[in-house]
Protein backbone atom coordinates (compact mmCIF):
# COMPACT_ATOMS: atom_id res chain seq x y z
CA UNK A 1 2.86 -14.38 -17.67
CA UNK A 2 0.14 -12.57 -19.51
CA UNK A 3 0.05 -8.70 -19.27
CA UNK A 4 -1.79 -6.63 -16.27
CA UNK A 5 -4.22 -5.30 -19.18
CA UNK A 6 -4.63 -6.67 -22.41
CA UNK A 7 -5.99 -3.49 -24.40
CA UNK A 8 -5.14 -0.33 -23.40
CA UNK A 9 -8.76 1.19 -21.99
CA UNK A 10 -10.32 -1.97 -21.64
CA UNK A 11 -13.37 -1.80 -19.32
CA UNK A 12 -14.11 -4.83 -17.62
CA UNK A 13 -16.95 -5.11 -15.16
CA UNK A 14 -15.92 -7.30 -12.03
CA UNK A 15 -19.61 -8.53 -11.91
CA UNK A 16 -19.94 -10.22 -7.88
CA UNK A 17 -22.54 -12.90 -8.66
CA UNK A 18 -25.71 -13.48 -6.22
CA UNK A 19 -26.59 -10.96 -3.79
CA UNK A 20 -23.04 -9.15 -5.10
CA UNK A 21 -24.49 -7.75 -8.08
CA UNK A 22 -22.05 -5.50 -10.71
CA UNK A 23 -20.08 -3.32 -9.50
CA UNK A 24 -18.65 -1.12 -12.72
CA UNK A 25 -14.83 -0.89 -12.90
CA UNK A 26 -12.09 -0.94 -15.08
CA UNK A 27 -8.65 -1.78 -14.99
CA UNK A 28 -6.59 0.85 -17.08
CA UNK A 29 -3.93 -0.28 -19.02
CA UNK A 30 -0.12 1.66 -18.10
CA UNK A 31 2.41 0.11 -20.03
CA UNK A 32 5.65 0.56 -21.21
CA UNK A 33 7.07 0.76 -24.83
CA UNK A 34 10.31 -0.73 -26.23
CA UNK A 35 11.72 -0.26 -29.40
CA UNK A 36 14.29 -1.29 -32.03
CA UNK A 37 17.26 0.10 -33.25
CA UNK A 38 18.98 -0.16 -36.20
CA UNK A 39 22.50 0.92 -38.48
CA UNK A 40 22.44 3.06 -41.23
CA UNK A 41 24.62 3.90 -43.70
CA UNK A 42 27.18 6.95 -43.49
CA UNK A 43 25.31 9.82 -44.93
CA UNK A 44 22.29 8.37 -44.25
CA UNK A 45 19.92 8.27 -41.09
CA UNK A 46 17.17 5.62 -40.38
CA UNK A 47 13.97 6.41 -40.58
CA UNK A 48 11.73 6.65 -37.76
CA UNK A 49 9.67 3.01 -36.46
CA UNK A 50 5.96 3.38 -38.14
CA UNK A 51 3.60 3.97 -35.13
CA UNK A 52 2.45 0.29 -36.04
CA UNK A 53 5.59 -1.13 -34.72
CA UNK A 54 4.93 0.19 -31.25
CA UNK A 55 5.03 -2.55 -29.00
CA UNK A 56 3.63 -2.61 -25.41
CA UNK A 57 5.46 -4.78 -22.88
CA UNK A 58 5.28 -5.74 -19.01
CA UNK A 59 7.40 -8.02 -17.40
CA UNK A 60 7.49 -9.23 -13.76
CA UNK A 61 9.78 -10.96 -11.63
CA UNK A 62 8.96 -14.32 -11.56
CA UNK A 63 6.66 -15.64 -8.53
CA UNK A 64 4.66 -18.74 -8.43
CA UNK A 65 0.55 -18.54 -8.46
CA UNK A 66 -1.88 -18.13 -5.78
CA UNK A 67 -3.12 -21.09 -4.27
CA UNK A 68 -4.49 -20.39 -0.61
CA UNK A 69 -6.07 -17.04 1.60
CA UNK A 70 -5.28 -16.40 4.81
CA UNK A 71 -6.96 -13.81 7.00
CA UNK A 72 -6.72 -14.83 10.84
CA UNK A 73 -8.64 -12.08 11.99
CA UNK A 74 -11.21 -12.64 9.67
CA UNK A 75 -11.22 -17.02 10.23
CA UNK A 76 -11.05 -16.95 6.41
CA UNK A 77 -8.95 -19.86 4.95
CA UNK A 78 -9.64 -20.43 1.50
CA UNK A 79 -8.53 -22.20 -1.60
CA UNK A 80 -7.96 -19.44 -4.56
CA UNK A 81 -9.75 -19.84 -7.92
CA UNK A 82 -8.24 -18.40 -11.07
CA UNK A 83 -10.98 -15.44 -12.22
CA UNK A 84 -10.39 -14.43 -16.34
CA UNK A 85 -12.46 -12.51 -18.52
CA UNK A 86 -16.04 -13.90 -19.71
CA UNK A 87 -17.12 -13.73 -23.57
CA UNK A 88 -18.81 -10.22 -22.33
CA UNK A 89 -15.61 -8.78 -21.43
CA UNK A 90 -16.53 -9.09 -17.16
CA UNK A 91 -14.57 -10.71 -14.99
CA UNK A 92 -15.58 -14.32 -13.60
CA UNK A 93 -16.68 -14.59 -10.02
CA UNK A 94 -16.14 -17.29 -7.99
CA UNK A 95 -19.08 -20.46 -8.73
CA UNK A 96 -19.23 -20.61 -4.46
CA UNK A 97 -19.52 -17.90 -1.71
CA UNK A 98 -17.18 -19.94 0.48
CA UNK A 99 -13.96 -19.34 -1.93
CA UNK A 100 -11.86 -16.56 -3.40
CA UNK A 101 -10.81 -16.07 -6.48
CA UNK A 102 -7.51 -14.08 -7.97
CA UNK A 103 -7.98 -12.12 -10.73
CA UNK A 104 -5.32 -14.04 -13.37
CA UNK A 105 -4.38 -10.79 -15.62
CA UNK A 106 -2.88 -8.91 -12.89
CA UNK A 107 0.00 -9.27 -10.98
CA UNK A 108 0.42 -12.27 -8.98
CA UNK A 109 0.57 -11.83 -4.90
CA UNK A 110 4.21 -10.58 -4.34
CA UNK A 111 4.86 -9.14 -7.83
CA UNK A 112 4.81 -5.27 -8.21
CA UNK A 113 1.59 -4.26 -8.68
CA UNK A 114 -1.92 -4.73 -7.54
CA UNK A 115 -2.93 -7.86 -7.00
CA UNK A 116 -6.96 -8.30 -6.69
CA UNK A 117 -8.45 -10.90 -5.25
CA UNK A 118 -12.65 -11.16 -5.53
CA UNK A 119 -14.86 -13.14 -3.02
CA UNK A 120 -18.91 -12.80 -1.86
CA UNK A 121 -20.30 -10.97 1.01
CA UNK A 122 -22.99 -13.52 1.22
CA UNK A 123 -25.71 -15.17 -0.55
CA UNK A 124 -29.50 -16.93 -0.13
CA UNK A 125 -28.06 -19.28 2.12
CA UNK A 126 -25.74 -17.51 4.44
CA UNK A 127 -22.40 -15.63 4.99
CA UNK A 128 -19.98 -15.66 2.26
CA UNK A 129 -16.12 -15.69 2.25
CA UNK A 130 -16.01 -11.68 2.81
CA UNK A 131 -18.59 -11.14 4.76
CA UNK A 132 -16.24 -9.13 7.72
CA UNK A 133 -14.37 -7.41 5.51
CA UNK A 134 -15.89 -3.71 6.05
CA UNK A 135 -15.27 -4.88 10.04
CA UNK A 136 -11.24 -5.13 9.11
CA UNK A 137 -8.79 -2.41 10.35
CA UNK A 138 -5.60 -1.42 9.18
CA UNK A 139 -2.69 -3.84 10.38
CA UNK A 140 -4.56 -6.61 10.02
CA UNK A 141 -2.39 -9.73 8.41
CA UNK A 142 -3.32 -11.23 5.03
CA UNK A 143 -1.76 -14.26 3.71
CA UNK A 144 -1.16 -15.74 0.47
CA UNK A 145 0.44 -18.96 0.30
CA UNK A 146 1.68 -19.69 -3.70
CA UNK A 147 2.03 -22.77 -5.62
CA UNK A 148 5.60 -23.48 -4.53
CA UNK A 149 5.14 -22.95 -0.92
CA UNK A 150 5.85 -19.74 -0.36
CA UNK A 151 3.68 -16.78 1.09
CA UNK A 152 3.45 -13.14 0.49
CA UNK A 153 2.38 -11.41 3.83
CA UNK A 154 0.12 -8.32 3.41
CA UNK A 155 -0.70 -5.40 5.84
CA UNK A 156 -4.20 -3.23 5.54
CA UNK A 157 -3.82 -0.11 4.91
CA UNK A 158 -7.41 1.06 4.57
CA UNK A 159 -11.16 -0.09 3.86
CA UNK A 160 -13.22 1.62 1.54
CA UNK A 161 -16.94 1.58 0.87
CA UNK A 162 -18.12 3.37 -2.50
CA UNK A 163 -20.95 3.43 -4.55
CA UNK A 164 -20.89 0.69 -7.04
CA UNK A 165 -21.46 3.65 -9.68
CA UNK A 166 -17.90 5.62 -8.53
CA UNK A 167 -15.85 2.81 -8.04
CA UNK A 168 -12.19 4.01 -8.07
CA UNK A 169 -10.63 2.16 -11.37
CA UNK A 170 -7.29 3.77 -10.49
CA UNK A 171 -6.92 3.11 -7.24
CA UNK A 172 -8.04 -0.31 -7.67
CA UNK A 173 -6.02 -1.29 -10.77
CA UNK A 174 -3.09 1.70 -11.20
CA UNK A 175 0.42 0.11 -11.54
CA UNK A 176 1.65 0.30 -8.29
CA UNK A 177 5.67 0.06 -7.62
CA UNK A 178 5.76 -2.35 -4.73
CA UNK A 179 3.69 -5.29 -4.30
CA UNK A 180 0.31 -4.38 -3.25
CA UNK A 181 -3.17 -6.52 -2.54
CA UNK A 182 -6.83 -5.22 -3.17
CA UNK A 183 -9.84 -7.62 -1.74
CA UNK A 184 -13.14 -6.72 -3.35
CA UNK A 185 -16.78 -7.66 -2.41
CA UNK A 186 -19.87 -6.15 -1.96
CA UNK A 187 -21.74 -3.96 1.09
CA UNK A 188 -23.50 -0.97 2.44
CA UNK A 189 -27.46 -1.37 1.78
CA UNK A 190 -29.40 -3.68 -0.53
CA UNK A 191 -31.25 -2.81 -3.05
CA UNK A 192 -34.14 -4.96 -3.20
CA UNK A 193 -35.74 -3.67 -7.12
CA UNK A 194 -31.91 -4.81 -8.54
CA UNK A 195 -31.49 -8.13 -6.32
CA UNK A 196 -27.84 -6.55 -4.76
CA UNK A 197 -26.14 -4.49 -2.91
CA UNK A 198 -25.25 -1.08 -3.51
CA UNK A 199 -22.06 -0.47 -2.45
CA UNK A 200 -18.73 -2.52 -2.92
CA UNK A 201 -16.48 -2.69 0.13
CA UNK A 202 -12.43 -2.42 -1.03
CA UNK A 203 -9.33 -3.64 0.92
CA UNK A 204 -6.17 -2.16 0.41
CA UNK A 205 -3.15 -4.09 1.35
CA UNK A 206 0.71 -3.58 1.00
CA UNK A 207 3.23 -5.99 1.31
CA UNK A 208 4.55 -6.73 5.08
């Protein structure tokens, strides 16, 4: 599986098409460095790895991909979308308001790690996928269900709403040791001069 971040610093813009607007965030890269050893001869001792040879590595345990939402309290049941990166360097939002999409260079649902899933508030012609979510409360059950049949089971733990210009990259993106689950849309008051919202509404989650 591909790496939470590819560059270290990367910004990436989850941009929330339609009424959603863009919402300015950026996952920040953590990572972990390995490196090789050698022998050297008696007398001798090896000379230190040029800072080239650094070598930035994640690894997960292996879990199958995200293939279905499940919020009950919410009525949401929705296919997942896979979400990468657009030429621009923002993230791709789903093409409909009525599914969610998984953002692919994260964790997967059930790995360690946040795993962020994107979806509309609404759009010209109605409600979208996350239109409730600044109604949920903490407790409240989200499933996954996964390629192979499984399901990683999620508890809120919070809902935020912040300004679209203070969005919280760490809190959002931050390695996290257990497996955790952030939904992201958009909310608070529209800004009719920009065509979107102002606010984005974030869902924290940890595994049940």
């Amino acid at each position: 599986m591909r790496g939470f971040v590819r560059v270290a610093g990367l910004i990436v813009a989850l941009v929330l098409a339609l009424a959603c607007g863009r919402p300015e965030v950026a996952p920040r890269a953590a990572s972990s460095g390995t490196s090789s050893s050698g022998t050297s001869s008696p007398g001798t001792s090896a000379a230190p790895a040029p800072a080239d040879d650094f070598v930035s590595s994640r690894t997960y345990p292996t879990v199958a991909a995200p293939v279905r939402l499940r919020i009950p309290a919410m009525r949401v049941r929705s296919r997942i979308i896979n979400l990468g990166l657009r030429s621009d360097g923002a993230v791709q939002v789903p093409g409909s308001t009525a599914v969610a999409g998984w953002y692919d260079q994260g964790p997967r649902p059930g790995q360690p790690g946040p795993a962020v899933i994107l979806g509309h508030v609404d759009s010209t012609h109605g409600p979208g996928i996350f239109f409730d979510l600044y109604r949920v409360r903490a407790g409240t059950l989200i499933e996954v269900d996964r390629a192979d049949g499984s399901t990683a089971s999620f508890r809120v733990t919070k809902v935020s709403k912040v300004a679209k210009t203070r969005f919280p990259t760490d809190l959002v993106y931050a390695p996290t040791l257990d497996p955790t689950l952030r939904l992201v849309t958009c909310g608070g008051s529209f800004d009719p001069a920009r065509g979107s919202y102002r606010d984005n509404i974030i869902a924290f989650a940890e595994a049940a």
